[in-house]
C-alpha atoms as a PDB file:
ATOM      1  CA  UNK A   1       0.000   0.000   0.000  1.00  0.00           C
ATOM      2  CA  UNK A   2       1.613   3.423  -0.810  1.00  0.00           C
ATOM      3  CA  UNK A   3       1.898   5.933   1.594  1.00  0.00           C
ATOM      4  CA  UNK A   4      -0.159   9.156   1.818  1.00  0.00           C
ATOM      5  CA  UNK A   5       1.260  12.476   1.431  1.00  0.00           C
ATOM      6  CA  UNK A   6       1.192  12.760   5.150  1.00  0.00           C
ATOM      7  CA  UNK A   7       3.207   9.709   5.974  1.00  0.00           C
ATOM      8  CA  UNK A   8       5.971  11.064   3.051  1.00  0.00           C
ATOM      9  CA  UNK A   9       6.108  14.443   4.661  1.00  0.00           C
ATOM     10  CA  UNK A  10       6.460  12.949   8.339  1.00  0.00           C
ATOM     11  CA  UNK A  11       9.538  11.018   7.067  1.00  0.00           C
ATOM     12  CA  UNK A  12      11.059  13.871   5.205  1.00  0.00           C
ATOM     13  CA  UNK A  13      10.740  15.992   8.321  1.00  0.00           C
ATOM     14  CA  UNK A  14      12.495  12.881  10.128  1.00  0.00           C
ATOM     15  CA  UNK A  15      15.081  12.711   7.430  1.00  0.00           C
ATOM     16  CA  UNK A  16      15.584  16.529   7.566  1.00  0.00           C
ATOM     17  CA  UNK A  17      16.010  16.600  11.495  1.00  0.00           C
ATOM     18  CA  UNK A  18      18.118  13.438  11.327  1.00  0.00           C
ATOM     19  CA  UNK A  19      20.597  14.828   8.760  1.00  0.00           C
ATOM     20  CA  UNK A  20      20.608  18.584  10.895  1.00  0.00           C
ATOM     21  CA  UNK A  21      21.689  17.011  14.339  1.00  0.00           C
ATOM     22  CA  UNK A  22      23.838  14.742  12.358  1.00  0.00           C
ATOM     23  CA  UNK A  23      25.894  17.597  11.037  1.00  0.00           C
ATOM     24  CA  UNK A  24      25.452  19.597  14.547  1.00  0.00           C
ATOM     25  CA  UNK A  25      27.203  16.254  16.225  1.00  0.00           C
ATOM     26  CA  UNK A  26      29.912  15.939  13.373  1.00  0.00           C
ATOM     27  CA  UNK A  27      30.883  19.801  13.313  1.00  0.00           C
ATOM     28  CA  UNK A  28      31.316  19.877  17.049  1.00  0.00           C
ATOM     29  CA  UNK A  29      33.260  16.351  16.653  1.00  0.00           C
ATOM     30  CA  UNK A  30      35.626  16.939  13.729  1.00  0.00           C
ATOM     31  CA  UNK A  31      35.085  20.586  13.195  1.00  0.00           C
ATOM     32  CA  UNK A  32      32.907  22.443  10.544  1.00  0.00           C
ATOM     33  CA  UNK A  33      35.935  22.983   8.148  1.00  0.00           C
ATOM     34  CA  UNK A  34      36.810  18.910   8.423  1.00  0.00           C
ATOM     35  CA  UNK A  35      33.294  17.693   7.997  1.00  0.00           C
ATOM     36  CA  UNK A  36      32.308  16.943   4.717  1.00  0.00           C
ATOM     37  CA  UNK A  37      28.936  16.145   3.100  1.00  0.00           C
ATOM     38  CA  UNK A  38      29.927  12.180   2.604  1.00  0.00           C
ATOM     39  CA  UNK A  39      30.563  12.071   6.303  1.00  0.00           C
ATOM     40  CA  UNK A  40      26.873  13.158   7.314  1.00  0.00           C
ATOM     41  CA  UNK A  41      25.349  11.518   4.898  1.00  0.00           C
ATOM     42  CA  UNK A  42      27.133   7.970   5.669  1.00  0.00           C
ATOM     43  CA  UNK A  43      26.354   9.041   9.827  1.00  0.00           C
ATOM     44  CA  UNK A  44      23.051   9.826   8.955  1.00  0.00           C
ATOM     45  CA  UNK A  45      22.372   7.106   6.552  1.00  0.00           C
ATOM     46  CA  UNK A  46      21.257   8.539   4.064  1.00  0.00           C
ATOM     47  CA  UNK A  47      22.601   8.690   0.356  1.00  0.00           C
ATOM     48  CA  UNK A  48      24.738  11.444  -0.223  1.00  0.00           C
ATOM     49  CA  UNK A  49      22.728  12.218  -3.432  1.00  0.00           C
ATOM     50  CA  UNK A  50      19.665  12.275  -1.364  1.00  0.00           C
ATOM     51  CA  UNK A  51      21.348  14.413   1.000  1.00  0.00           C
ATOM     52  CA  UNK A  52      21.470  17.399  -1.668  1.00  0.00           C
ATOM     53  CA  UNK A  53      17.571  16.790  -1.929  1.00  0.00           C
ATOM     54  CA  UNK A  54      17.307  18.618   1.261  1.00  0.00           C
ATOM     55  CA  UNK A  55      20.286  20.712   1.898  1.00  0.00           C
ATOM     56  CA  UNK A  56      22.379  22.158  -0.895  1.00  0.00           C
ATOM     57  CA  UNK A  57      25.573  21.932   0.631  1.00  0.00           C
ATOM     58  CA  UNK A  58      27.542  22.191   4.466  1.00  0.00           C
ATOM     59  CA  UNK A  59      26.919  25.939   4.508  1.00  0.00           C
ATOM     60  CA  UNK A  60      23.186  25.693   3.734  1.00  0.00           C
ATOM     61  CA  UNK A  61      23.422  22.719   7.144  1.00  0.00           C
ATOM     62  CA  UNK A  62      25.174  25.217   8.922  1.00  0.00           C
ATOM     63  CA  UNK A  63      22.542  27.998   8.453  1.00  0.00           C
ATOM     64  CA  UNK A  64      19.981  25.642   9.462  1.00  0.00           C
ATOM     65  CA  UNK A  65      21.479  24.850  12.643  1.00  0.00           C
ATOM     66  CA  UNK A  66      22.157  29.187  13.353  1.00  0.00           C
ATOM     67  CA  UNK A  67      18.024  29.225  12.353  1.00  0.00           C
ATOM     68  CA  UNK A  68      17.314  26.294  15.108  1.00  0.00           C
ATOM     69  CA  UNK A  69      19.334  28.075  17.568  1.00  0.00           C
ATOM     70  CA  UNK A  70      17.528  31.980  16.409  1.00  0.00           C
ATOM     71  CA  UNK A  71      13.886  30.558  17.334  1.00  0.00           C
ATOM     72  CA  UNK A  72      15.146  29.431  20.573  1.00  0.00           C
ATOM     73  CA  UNK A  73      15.583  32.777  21.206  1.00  0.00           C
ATOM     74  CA  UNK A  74      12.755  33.956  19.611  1.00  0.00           C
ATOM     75  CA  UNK A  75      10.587  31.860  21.902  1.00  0.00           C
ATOM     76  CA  UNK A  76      12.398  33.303  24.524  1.00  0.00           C
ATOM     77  CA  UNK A  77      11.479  36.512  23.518  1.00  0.00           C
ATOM     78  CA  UNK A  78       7.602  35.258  23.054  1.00  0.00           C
ATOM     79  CA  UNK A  79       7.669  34.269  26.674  1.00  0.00           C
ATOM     80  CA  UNK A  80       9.041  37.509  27.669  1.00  0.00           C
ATOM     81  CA  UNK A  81       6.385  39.751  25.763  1.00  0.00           C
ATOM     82  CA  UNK A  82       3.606  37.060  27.245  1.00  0.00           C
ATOM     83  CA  UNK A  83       0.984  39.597  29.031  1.00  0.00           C
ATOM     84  CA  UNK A  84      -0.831  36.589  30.666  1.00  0.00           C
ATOM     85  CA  UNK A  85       1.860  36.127  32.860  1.00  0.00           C
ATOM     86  CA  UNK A  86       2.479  38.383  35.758  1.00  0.00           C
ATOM     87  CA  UNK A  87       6.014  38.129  36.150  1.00  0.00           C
ATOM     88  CA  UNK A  88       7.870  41.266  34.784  1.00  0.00           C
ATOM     89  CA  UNK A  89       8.883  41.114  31.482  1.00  0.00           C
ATOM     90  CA  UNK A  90      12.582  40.412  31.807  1.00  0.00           C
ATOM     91  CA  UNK A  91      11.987  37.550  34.726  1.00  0.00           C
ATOM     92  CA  UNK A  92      10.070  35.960  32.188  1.00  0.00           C
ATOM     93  CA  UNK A  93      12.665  36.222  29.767  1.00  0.00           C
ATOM     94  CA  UNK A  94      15.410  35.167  31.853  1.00  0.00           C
ATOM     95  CA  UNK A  95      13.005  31.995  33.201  1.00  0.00           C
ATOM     96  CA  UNK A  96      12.210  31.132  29.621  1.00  0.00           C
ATOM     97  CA  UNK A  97      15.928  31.322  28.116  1.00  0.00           C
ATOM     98  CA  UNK A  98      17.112  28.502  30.771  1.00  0.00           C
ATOM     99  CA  UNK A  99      13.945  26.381  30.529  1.00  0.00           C
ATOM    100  CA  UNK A 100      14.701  26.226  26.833  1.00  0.00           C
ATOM    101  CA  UNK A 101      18.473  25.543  27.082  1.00  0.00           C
ATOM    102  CA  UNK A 102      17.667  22.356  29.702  1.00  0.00           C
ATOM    103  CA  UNK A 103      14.745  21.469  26.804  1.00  0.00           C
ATOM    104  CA  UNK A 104      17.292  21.555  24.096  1.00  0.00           C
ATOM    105  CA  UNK A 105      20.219  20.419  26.030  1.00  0.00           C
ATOM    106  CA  UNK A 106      22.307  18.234  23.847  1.00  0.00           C
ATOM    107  CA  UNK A 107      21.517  20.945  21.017  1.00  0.00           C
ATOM    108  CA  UNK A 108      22.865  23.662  22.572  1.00  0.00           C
ATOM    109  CA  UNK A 109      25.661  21.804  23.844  1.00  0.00           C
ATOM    110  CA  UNK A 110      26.795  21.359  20.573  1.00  0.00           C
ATOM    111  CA  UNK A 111      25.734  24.395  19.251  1.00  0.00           C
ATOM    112  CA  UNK A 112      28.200  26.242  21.620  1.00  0.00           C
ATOM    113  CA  UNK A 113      31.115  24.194  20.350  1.00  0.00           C
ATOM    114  CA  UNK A 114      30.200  24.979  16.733  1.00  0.00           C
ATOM    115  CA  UNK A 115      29.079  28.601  16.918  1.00  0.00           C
ATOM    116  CA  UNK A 116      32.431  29.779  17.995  1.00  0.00           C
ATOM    117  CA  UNK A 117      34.587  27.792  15.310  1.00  0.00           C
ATOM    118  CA  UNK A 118      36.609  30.678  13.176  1.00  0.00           C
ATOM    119  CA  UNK A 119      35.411  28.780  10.197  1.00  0.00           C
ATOM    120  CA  UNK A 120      31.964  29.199  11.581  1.00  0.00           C
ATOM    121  CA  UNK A 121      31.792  32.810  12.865  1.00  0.00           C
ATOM    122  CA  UNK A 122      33.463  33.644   9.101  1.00  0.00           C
ATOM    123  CA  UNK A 123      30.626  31.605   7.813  1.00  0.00           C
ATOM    124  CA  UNK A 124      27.537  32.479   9.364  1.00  0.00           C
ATOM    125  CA  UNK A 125      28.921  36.544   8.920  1.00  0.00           C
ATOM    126  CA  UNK A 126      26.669  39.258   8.825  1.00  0.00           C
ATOM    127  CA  UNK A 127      23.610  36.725   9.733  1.00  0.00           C
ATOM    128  CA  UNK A 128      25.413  36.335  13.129  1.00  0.00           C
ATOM    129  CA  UNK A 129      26.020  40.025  13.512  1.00  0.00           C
ATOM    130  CA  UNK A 130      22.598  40.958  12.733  1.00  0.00           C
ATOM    131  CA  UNK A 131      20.976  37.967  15.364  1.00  0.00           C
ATOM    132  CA  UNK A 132      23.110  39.118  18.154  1.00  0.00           C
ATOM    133  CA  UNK A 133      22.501  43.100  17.051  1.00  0.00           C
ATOM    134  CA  UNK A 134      18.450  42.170  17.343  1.00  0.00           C
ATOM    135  CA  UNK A 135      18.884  40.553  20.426  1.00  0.00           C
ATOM    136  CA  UNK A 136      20.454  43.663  22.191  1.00  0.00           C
ATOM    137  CA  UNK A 137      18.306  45.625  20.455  1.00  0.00           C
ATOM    138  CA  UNK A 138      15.467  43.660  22.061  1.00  0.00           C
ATOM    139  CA  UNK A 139      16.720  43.796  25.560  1.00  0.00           C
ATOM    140  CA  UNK A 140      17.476  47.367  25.530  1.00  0.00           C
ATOM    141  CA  UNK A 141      13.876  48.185  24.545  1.00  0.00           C
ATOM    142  CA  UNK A 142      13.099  45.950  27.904  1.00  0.00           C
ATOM    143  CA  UNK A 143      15.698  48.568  29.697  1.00  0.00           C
ATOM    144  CA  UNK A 144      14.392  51.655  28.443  1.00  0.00           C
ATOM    145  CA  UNK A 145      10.568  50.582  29.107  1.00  0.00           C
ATOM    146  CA  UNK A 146      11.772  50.334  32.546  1.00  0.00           C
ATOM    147  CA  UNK A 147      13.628  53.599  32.703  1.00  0.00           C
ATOM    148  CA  UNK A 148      17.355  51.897  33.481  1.00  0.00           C
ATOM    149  CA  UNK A 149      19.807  54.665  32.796  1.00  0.00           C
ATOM    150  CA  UNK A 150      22.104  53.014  30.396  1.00  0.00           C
ATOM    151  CA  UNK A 151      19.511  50.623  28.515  1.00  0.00           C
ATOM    152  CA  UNK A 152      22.760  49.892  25.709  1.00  0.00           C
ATOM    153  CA  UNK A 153      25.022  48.801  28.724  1.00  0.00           C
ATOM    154  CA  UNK A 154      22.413  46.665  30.537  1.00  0.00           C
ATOM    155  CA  UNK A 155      21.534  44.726  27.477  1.00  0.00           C
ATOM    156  CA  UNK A 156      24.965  43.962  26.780  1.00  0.00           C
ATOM    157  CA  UNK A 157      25.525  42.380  30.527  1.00  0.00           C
ATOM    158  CA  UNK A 158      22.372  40.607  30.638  1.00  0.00           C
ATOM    159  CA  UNK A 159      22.860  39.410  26.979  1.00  0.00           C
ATOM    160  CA  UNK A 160      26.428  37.932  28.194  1.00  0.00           C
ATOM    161  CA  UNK A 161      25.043  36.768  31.727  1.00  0.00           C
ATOM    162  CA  UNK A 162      22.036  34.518  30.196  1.00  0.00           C
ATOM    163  CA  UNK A 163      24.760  33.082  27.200  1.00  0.00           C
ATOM    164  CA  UNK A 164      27.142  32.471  29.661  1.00  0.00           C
ATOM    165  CA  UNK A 165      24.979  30.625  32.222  1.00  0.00           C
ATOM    166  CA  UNK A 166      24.167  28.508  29.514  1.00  0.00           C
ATOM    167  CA  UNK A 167      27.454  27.888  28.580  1.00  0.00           C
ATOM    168  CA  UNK A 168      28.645  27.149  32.019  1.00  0.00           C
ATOM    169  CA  UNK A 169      25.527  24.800  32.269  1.00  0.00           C
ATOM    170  CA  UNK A 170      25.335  23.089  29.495  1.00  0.00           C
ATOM    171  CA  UNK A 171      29.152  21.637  29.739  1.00  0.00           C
ATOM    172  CA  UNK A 172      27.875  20.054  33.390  1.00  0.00           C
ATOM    173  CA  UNK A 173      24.356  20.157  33.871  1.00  0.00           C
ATOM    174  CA  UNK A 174      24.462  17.555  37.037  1.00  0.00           C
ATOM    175  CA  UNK A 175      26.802  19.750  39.038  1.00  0.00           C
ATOM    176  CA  UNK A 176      25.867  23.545  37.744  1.00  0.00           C
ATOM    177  CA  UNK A 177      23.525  24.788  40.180  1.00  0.00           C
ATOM    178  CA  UNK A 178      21.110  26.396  37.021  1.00  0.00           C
ATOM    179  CA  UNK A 179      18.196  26.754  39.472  1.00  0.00           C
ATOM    180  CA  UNK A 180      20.030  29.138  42.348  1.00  0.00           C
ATOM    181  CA  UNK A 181      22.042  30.850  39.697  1.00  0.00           C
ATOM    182  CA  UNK A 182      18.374  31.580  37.527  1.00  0.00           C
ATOM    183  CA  UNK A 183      16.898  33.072  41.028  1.00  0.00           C
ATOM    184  CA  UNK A 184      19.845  34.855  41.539  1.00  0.00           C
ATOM    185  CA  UNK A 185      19.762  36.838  38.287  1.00  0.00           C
ATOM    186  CA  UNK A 186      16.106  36.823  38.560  1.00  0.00           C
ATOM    187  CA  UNK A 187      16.414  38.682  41.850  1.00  0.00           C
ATOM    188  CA  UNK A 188      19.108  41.436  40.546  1.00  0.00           C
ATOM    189  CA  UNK A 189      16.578  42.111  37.682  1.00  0.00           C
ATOM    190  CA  UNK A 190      13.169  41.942  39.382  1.00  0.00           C
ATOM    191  CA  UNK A 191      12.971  45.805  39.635  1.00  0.00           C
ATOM    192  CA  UNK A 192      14.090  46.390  35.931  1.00  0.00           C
END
């Protein structure tokens, strides 16, 4: 019996994902300028040929793995901006970014040994300057709605706090005390 459109597009969507955390595993392995196509493609299983049917080449992988990591923070962002929820807006955001790092763990364990590859940061260029320019961008709008003096300083520390607490975390998540180091940040910034 052939399978319905449905059933195709579930295992192209598995194929897809498959082949993206393959490459995410293999660039943090090997490196991104060592990895080559025939090496995801024979970790993934998947015919190199077949490969090109959903990524045109390492660079296009590479951009899909930035875009995985951009709507994690994006949803942070959502949560942040969420009026339903009491908590002040930069609590929320704070809350959300470490509840999605401990989601996405082995992701952004990876992603954190990819991301800062030479070959990488040349790579992703201007995208990666433009992600990390809306991202302060975003938190200083948080800053100035809440009247903090220096709204391009503030986003810049709590920009590096949050990506560094992540960092820290994700390389020993059984002995990094996330939880008391999210209240504590939480508490510095309830007022903001």
């Amino acid at each position: 019996m052939p399978r319905t459109e449905e059933q195709n597009q579930h295992l192209r969507e598995e194929s897809r994902a498959r082949i993206l955390e393959t490459a995410l595993t293999l660039f943090a392995r090997y490196g991104y300028e060592k990895t080559s196509i025939r090496m995801i493609a024979q970790e993934a299983d998947i015919a190199q040929g077949l490969l090109y049917n959903y990524f045109a080449g390492k660079e296009q992988l590479l951009f899909a793995i930035f875009e995985q990591s951009m709507r994690d923070v994006r949803e942070s962002f959502v949560l942040a901006d969420d009026a339903s929820d009491p908590r002040p807006p930069l609590e929320r955001l704070i809350r959300g970014s470490f509840a999605i790092v401990r989601r996405n763990l082995t992701f952004w364990r990876l992603s954190y040994g990819v991301r800062m590859q030479a070959t990488v940061i040349t790579g992703l260029g201007q995208s990666l300057h433009a992600w990390t320019d809306t991202i302060r961008q975003t938190l200083e709008g948080y800053f100035r709605q809440a009247g903090v003096a220096q709204p391009e300083i503030e986003a810049a520390i709590l920009f590096a706090q949050i990506d560094g607490i992540a960092q820290h975390y994700v390389l020993d998540p059984e002995h990094y005390p996330l939880a008391a180091v999210e209240e504590a940040l939480v508490a510095r910034y309830r007022s903001s």
